[in-house]
Protein backbone atom coordinates (compact mmCIF):
# COMPACT_ATOMS: atom_id res chain seq x y z
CA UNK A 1 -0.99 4.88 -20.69
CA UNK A 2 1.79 4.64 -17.91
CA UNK A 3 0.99 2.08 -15.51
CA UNK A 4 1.95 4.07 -12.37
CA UNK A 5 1.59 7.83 -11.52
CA UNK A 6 3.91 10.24 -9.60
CA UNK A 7 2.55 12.86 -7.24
CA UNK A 8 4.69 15.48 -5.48
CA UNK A 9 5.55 18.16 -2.70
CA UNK A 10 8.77 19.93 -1.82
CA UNK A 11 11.69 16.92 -1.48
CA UNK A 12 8.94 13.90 -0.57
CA UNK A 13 7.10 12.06 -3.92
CA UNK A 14 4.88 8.91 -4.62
CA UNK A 15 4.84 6.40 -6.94
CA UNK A 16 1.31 5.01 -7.54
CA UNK A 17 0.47 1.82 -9.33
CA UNK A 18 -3.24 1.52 -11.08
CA UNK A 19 -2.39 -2.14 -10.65
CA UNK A 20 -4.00 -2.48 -7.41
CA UNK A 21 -4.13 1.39 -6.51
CA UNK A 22 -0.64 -0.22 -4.55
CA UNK A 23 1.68 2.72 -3.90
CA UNK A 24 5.26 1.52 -4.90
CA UNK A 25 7.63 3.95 -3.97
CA UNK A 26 7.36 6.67 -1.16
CA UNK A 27 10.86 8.89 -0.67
CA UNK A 28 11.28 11.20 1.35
CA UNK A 29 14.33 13.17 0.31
CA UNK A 30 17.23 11.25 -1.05
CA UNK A 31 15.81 8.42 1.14
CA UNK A 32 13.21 5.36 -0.02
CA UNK A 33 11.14 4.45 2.93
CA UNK A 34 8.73 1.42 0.95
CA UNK A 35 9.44 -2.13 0.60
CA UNK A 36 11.08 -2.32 -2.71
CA UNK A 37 8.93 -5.42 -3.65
CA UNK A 38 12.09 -7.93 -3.99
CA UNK A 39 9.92 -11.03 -5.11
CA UNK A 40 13.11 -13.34 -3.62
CA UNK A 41 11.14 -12.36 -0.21
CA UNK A 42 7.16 -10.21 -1.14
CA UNK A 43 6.62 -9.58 -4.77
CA UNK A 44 4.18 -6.79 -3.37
CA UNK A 45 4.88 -3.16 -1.48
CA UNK A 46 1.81 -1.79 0.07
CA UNK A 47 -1.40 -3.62 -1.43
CA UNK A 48 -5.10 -2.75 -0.62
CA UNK A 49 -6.81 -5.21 0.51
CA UNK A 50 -11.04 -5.59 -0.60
CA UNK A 51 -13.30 -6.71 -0.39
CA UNK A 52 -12.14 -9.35 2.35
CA UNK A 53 -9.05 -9.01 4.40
CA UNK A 54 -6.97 -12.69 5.07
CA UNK A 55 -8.67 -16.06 4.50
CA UNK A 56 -12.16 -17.37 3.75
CA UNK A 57 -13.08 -20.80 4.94
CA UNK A 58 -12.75 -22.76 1.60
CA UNK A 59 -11.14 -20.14 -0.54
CA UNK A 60 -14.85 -18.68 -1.13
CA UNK A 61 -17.88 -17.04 0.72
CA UNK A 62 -21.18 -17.68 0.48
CA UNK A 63 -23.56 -14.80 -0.91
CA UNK A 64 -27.42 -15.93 -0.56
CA UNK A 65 -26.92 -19.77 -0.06
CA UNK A 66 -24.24 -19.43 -3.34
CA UNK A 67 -20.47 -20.00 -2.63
CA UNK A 68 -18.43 -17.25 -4.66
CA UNK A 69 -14.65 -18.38 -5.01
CA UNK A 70 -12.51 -15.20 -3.19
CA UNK A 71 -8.86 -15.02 -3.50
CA UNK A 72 -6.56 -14.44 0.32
CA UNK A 73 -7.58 -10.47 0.98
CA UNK A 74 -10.30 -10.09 -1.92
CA UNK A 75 -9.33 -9.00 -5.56
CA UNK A 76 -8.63 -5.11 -5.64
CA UNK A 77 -4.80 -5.72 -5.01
CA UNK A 78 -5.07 -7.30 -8.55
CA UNK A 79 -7.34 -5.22 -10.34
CA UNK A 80 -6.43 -2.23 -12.41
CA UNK A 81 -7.61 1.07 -10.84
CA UNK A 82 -9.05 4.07 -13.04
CA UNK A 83 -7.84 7.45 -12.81
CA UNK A 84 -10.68 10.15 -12.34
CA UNK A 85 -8.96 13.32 -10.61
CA UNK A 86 -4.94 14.14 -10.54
CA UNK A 87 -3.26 16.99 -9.05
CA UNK A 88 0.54 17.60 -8.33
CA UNK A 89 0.10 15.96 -5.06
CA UNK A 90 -2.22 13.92 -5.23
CA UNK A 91 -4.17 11.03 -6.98
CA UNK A 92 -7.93 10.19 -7.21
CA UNK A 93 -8.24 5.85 -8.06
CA UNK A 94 -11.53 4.26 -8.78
CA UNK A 95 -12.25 0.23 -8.99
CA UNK A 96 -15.98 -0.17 -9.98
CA UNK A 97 -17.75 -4.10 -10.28
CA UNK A 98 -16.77 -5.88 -13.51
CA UNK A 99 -18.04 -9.11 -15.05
CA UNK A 100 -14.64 -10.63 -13.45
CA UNK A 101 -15.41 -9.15 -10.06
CA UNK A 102 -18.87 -10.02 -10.15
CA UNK A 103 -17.76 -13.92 -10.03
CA UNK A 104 -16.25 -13.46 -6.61
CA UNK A 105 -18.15 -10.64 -5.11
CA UNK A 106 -21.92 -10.19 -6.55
CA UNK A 107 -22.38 -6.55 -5.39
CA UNK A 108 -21.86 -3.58 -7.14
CA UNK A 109 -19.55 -0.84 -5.56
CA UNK A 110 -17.43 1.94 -6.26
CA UNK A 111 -14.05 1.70 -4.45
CA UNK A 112 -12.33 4.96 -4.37
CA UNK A 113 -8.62 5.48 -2.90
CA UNK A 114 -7.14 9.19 -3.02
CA UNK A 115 -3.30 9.50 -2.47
CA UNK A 116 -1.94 12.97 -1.26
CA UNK A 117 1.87 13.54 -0.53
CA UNK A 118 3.02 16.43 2.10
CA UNK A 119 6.37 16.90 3.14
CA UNK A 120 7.28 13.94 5.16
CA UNK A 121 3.87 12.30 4.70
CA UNK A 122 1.80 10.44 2.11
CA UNK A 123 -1.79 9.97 3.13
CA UNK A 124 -4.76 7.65 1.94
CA UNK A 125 -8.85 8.42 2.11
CA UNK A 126 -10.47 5.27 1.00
CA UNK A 127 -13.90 5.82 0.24
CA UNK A 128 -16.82 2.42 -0.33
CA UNK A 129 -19.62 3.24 -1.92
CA UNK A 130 -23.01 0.87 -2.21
CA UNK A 131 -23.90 1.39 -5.55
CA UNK A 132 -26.58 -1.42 -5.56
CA UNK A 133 -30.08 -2.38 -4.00
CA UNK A 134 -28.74 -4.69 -1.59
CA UNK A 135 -26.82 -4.78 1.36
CA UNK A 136 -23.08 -3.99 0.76
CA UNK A 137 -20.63 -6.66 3.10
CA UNK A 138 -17.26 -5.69 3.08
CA UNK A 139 -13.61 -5.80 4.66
CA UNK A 140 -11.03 -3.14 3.81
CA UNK A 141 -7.00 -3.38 4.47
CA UNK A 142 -3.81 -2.02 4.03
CA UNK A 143 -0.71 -3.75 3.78
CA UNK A 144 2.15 -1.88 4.03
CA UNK A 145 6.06 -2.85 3.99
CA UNK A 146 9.01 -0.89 5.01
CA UNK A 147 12.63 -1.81 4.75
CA UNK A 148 13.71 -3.29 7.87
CA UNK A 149 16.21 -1.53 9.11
CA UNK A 150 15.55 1.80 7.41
CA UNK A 151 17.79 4.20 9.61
CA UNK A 152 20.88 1.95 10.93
CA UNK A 153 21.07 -0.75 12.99
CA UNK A 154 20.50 -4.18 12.36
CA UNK A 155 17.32 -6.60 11.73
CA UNK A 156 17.72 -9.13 14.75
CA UNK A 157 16.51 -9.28 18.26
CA UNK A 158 18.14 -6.73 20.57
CA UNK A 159 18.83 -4.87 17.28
CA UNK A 160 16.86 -1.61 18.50
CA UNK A 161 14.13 -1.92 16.55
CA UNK A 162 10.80 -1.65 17.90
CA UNK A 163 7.11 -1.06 17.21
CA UNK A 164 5.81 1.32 19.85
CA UNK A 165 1.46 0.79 19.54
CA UNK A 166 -0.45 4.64 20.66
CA UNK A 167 -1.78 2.60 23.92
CA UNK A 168 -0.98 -0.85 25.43
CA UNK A 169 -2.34 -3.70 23.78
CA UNK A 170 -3.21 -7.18 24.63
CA UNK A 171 0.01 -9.67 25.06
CA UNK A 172 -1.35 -12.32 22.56
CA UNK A 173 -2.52 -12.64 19.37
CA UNK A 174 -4.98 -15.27 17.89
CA UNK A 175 -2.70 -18.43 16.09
CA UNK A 176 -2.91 -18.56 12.84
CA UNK A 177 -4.01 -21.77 11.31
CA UNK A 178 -3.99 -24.14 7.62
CA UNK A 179 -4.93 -21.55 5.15
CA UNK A 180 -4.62 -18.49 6.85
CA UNK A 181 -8.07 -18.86 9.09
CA UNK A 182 -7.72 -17.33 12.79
CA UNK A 183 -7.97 -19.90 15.45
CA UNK A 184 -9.42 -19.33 18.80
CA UNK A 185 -6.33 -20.20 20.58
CA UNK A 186 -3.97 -17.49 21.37
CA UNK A 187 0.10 -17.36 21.38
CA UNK A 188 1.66 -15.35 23.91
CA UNK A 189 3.68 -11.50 22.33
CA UNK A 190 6.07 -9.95 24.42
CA UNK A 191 4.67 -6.49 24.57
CA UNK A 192 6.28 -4.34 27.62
CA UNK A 193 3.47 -1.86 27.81
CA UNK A 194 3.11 0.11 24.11
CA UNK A 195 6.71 -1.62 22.92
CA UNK A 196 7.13 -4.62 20.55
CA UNK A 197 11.10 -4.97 20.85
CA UNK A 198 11.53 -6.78 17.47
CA UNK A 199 13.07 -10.08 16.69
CA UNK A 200 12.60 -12.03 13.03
CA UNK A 201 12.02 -15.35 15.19
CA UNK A 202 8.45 -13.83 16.22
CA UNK A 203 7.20 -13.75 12.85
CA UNK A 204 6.07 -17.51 11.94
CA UNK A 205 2.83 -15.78 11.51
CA UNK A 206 1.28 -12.17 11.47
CA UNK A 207 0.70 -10.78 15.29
CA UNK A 208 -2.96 -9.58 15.31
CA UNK A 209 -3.88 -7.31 17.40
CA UNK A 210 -8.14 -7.54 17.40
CA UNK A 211 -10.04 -4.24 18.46
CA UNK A 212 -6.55 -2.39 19.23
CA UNK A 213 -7.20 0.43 21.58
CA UNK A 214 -4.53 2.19 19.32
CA UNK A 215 -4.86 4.76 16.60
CA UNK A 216 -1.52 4.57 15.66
CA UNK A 217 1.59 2.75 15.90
CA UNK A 218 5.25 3.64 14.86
CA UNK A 219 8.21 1.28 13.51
CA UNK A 220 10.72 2.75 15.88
CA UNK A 221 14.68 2.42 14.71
CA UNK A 222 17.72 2.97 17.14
CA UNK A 223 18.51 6.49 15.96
CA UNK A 224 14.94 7.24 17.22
CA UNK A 225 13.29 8.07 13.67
CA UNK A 226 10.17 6.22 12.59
CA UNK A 227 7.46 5.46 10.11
CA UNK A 228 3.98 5.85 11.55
CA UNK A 229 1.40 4.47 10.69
CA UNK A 230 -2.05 6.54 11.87
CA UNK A 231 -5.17 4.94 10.61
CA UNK A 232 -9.18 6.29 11.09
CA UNK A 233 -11.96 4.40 11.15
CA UNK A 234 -10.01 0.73 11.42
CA UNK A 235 -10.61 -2.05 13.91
CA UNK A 236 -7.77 -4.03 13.91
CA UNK A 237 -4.38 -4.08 13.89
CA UNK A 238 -1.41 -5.87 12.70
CA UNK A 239 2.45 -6.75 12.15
CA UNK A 240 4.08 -8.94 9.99
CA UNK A 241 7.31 -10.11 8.11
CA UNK A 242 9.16 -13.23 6.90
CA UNK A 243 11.96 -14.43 9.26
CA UNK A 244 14.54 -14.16 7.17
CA UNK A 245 12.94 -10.87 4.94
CA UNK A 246 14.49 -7.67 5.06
CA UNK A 247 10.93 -5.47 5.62
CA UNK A 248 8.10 -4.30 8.29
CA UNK A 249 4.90 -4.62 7.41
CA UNK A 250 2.22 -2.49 9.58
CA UNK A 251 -0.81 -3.34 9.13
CA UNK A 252 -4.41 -1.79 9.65
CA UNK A 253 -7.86 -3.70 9.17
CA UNK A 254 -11.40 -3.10 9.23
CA UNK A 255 -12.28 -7.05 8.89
CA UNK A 256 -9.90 -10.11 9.47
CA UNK A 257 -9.83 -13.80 7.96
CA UNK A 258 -12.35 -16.23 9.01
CA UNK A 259 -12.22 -18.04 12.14
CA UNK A 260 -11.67 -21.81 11.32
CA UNK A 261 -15.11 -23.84 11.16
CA UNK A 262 -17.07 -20.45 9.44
CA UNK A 263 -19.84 -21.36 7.54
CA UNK A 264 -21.91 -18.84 7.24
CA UNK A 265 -23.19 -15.60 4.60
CA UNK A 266 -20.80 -13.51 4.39
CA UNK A 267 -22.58 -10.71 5.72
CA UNK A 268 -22.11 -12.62 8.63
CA UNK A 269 -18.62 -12.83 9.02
CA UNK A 270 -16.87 -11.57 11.81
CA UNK A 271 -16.44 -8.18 11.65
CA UNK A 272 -17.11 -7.71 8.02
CA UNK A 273 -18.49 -4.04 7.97
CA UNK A 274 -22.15 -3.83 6.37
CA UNK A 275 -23.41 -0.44 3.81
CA UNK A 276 -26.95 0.07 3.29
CA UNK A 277 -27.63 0.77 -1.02
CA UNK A 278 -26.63 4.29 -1.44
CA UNK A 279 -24.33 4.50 1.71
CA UNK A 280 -20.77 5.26 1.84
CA UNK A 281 -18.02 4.84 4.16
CA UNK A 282 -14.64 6.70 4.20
CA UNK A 283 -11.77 5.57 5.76
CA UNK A 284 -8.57 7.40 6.12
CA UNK A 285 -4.54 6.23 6.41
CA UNK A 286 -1.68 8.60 7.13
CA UNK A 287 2.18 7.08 6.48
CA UNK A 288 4.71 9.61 8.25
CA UNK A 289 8.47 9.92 8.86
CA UNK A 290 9.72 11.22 12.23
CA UNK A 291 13.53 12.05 12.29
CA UNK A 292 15.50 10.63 15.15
């Protein structure tokens, strides 16, 4: 069985990895607008992130008094997806509980992630499903990376590049402390209304923007083109890269790592979202490239 499937529509295509349900290629005519996973700088391109997204206080969370070991932004990015539904242009995914997933997450679930390519586009609907008797906590994340720059210009500060957010958002972003946890401290972003002018040297950490007012939010280039990022049914935002990494990553949350000093259920984490048995919950991610 191939490890990755291709899905199709006029001159754009998708590469899809059952590793993770990660999508690892996304052109767009002669053009390849994904991170291409260069592990000198991010072995990874776009990863899913479940059933947590960032850190848990002490590497694990605690499930009815029981502490469950939980990798940085849960397990799907590692676990092999199923295929159950394939078109020419699109994909149907499926991660399901395991015996290994039951040692870090005691629920059963059905995770299902759908991939669909238009011209110009490649869209996600990510659907949860509580499959058990008990209360369903989860977080849900995608991590996306784009080659930075992707349409000219250069990858420094006054470079031209630029993340313009749907609405303005809050000029600071929660520090990020030892192991990833979220501190209640803020540092200061230079935001001039919607615009993030870009510069490597902010990126010590990921900027977090908690309950964005925005929708959207497009990585801007000089020429004017862009890659959106449009996401439905997600809380938070984010951006992130490596100072000295060629790549974007936009990022788009329903949960967010623990604050330092968490110690409670996990059901109780901040902003973990909460499925009654037999509930679902779909949410829905739409990559798009505007020409300049």
């Amino acid at each position: 069985m191939s490890d990755t499937v291709e899905i199709a529509s006029g001159s754009t295509a998708a590469r899809i990895a059952l590793h993770g349900a990660e999508p690892v290629s996304w052109r767009v005519g002669d053009r390849e607008y994904l991170w291409s996973g260069d592990p000198a700088h991010w072995n990874r391109h776009a990863p899913w992130l479940f059933p947590v997204v960032g850190a848990s206080a002490g590497a694990a969370v605690t499930v009815e008094g029981r502490a469950y070991p939980m990798p940085q932004h849960g397990f799907a990015r590692d676990r092999r997806f199923a295929p159950v539904a394939q078109a020419g242009d699109r994909v149907r995914l499926r991660l399901s509980e395991t015996p290994e997933t039951l040692a870090h997450y005691p629920f059963p679930f059905r995770l299902d992630i759908t991939a669909t390519v238009a011209p110009g586009r490649l869209a996600f609907l990510c659907e949860v499903v509580n499959t058990g008797s008990n209360p369903l906590p989860y977080g849900l994340g995608f991590h996306p990376a784009f080659p930075w720059p992707f349409a000219g210009g250069e990858r420094r500060a006054g470079g031209g590049y630029a993340v313009r957010f749907e609405h303005p958002e809050q000029p600071a972003a929660p520090e990020v402390g030892p192991g990833g946890l979220l501190l209640r401290t803020q540092r200061p972003v230079p935001l001039d209304g919607e615009v993030l002018p870009l510069d490597p040297a902010l990126f010590t950490e990921a900027l977090v923007f908690l309950n964005a007012r925005s929708r959207w939010m497009r990585f801007t280039a000089p020429s004017g083109a862009a890659i959106r990022l449009e996401a439905e049914d997600f809380s938070h935002l984010a951006v992130w890269t490596k100072p000295t990494a060629p790549f974007l990553s936009l990022e788009c949350w329903t949960g967010h790592a623990d604050w330092a000093g968490f110690a409670g259920e996990l059901a109780a984490r901040d902003s973990q979202r909460l499925l009654a048995p037999g509930q679902s919950a779909r949410h829905r991610v739409v990559l798009t490239v505007e020409p300049g």
